[in-house]
N, C-alpha and C. Protein backbone atom coordinates (compact mmCIF):
# COMPACT_ATOMS: atom_id res chain seq x y z
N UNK A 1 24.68 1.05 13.35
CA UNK A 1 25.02 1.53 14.67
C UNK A 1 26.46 1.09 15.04
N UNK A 2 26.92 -0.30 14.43
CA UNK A 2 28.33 -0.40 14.95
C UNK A 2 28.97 0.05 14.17
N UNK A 3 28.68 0.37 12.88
CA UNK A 3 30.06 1.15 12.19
C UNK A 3 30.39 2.80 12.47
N UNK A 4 28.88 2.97 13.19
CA UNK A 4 29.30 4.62 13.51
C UNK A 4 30.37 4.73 15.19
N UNK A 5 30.09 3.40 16.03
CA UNK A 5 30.67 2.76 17.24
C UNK A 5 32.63 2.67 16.50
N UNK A 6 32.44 1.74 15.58
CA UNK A 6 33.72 2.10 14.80
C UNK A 6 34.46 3.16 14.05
N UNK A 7 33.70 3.68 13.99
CA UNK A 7 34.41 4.87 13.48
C UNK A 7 34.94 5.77 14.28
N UNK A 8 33.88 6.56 15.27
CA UNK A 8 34.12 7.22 15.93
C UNK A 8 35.43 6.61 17.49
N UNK A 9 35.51 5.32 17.18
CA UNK A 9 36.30 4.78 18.03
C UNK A 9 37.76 5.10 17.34
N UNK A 10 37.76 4.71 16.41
CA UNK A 10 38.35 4.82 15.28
C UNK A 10 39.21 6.48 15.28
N UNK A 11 38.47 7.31 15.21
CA UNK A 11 39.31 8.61 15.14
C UNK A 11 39.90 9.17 16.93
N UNK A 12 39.89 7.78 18.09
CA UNK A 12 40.67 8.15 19.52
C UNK A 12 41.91 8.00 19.19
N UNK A 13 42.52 7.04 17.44
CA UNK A 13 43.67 6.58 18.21
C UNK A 13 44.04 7.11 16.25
N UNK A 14 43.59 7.93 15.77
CA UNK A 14 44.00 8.45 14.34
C UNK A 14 43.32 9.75 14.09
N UNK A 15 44.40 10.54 13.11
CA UNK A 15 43.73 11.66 12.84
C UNK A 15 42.37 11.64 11.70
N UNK A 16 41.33 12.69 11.69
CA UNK A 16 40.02 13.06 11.44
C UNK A 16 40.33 12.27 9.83
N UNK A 17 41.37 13.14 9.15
CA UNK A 17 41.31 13.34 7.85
C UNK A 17 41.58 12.05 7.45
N UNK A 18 42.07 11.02 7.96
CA UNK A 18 42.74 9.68 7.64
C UNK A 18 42.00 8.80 7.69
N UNK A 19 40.76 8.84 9.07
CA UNK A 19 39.72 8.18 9.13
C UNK A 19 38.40 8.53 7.67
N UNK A 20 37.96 9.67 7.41
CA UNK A 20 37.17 10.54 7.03
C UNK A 20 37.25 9.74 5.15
N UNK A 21 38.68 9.51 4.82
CA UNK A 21 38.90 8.88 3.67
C UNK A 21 38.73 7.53 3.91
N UNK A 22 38.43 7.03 4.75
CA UNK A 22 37.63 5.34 4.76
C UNK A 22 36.30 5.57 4.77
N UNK A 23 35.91 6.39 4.76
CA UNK A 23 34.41 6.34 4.63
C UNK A 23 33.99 6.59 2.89
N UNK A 24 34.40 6.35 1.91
CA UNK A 24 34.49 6.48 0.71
C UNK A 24 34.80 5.13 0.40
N UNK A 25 34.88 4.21 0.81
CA UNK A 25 34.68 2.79 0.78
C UNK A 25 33.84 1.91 1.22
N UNK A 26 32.75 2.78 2.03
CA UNK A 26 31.03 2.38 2.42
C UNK A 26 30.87 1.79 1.15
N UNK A 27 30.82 2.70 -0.41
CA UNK A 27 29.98 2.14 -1.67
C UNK A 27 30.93 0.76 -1.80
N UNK A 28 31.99 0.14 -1.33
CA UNK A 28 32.41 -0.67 -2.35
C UNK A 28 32.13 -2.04 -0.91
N UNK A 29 32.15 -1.98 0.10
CA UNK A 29 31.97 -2.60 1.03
C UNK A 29 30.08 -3.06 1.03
N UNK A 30 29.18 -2.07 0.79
CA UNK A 30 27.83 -2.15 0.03
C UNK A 30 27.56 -3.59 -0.74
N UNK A 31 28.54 -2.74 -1.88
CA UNK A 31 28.36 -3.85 -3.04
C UNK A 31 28.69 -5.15 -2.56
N UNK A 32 30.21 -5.28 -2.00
CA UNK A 32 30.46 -6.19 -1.31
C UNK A 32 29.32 -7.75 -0.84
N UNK A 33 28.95 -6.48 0.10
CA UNK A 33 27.59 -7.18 0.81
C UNK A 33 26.63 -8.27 0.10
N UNK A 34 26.04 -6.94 -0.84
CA UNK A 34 25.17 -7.57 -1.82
C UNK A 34 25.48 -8.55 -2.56
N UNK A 35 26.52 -8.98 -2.81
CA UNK A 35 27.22 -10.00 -3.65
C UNK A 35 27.01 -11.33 -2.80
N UNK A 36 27.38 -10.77 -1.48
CA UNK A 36 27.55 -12.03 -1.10
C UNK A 36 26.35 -12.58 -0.16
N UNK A 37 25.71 -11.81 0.02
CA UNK A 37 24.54 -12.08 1.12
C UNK A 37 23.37 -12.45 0.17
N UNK A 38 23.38 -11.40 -0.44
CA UNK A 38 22.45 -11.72 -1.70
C UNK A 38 21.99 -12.56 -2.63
N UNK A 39 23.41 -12.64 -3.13
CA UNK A 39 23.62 -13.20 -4.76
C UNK A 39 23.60 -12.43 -5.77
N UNK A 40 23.29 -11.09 -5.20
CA UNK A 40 23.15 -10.39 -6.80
C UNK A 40 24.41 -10.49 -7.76
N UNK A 41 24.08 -10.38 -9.07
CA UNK A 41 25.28 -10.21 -9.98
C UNK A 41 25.61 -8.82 -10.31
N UNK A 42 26.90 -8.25 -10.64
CA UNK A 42 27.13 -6.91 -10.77
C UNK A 42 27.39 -6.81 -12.39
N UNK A 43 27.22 -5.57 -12.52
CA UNK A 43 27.06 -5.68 -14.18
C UNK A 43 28.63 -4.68 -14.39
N UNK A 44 29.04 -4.50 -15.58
CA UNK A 44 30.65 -3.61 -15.65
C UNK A 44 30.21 -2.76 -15.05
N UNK A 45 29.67 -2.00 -14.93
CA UNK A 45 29.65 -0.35 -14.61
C UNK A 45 29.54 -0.26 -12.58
N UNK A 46 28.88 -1.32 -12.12
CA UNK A 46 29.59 -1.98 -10.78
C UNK A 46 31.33 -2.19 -10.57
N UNK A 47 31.38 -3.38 -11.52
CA UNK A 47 33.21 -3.37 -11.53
C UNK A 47 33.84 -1.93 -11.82
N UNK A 48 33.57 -1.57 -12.67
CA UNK A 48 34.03 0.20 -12.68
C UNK A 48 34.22 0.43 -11.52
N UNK A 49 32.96 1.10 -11.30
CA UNK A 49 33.00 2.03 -10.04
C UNK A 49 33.30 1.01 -8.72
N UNK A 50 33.15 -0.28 -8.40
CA UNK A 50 34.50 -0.45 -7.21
C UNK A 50 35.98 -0.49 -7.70
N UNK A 51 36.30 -0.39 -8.84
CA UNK A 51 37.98 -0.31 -9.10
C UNK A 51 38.08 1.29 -8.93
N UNK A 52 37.21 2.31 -9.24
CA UNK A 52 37.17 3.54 -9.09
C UNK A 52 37.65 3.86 -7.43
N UNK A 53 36.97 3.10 -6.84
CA UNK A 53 36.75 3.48 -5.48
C UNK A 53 37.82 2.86 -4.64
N UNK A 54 38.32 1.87 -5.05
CA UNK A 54 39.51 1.07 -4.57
C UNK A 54 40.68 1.50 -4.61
N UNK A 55 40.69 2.38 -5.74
CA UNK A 55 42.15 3.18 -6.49
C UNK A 55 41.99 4.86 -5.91
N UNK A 56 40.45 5.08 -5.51
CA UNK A 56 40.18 6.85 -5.09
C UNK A 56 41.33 7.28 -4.03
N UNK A 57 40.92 6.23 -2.84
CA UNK A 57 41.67 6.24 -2.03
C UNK A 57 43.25 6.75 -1.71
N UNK A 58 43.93 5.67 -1.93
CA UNK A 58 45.60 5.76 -2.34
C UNK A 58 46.24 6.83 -3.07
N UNK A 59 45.45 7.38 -4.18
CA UNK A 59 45.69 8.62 -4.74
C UNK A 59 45.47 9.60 -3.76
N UNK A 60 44.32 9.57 -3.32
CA UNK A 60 44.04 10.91 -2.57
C UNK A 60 45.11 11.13 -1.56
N UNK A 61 45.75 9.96 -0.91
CA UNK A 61 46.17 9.64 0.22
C UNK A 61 47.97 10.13 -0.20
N UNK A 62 48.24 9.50 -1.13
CA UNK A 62 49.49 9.96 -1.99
C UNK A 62 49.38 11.27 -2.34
N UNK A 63 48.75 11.84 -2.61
CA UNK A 63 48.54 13.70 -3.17
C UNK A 63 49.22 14.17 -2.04
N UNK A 64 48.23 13.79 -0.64
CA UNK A 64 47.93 14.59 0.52
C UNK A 64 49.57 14.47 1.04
N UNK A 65 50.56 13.39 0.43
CA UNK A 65 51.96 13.43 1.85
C UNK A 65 52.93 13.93 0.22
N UNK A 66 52.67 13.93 -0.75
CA UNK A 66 53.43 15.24 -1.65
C UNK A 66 52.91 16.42 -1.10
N UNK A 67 51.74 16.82 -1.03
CA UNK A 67 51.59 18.17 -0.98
C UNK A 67 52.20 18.72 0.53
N UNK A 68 51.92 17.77 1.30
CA UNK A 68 52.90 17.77 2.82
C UNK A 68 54.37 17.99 2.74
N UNK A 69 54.86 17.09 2.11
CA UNK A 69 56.18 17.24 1.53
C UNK A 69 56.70 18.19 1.31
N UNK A 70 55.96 19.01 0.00
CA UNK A 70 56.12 20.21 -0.44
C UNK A 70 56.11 21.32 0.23
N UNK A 71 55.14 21.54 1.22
CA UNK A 71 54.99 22.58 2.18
C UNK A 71 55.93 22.37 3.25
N UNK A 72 56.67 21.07 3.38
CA UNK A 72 57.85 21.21 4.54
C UNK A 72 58.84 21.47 3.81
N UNK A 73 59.31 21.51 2.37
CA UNK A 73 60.18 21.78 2.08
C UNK A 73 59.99 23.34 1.48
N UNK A 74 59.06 24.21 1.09
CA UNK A 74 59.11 25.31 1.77
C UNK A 74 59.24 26.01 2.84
N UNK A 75 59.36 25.21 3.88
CA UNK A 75 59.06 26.01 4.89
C UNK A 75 60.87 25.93 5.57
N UNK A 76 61.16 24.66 5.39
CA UNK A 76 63.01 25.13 5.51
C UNK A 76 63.58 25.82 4.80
């Protein structure tokens, strides 16, 4: 209930699409959890997929202000 309180608070003072790509870090914030509340141990294919998910981000985020780029420099 408070992360949907955060989020949606979250997109008064940022745009949709900027917020929308933090939510693809629920799985690694998860694991997170479990590690530490828990104790569980993570096996490689855990480490994988949070370095997957750590790195998804920044790429996507880097694509999105080339491809911005690109379309402003078509458009002059």
């Amino acid at each position: 209930m408070f992360g949907f309180f955060l989020y949606f608070r979250a997109l008064k003072y940022s745009s949709a699409s900027l917020i929308a790509s933090f939510t693809f870090f629920t799985p690694f914030v998860t694991l997170l959890f479990i590690v530490l509340l828990l104790g569980e141990i993570l096996t490689v294919t855990d480490y994988l997929a949070a370095v997957l998910i750590l790195f998804s981000v920044p790429v996507q985020k880097i694509r999105n202000v080339l491809n911005d780029r690109k379309k402003g420099h078509l458009l002059n």
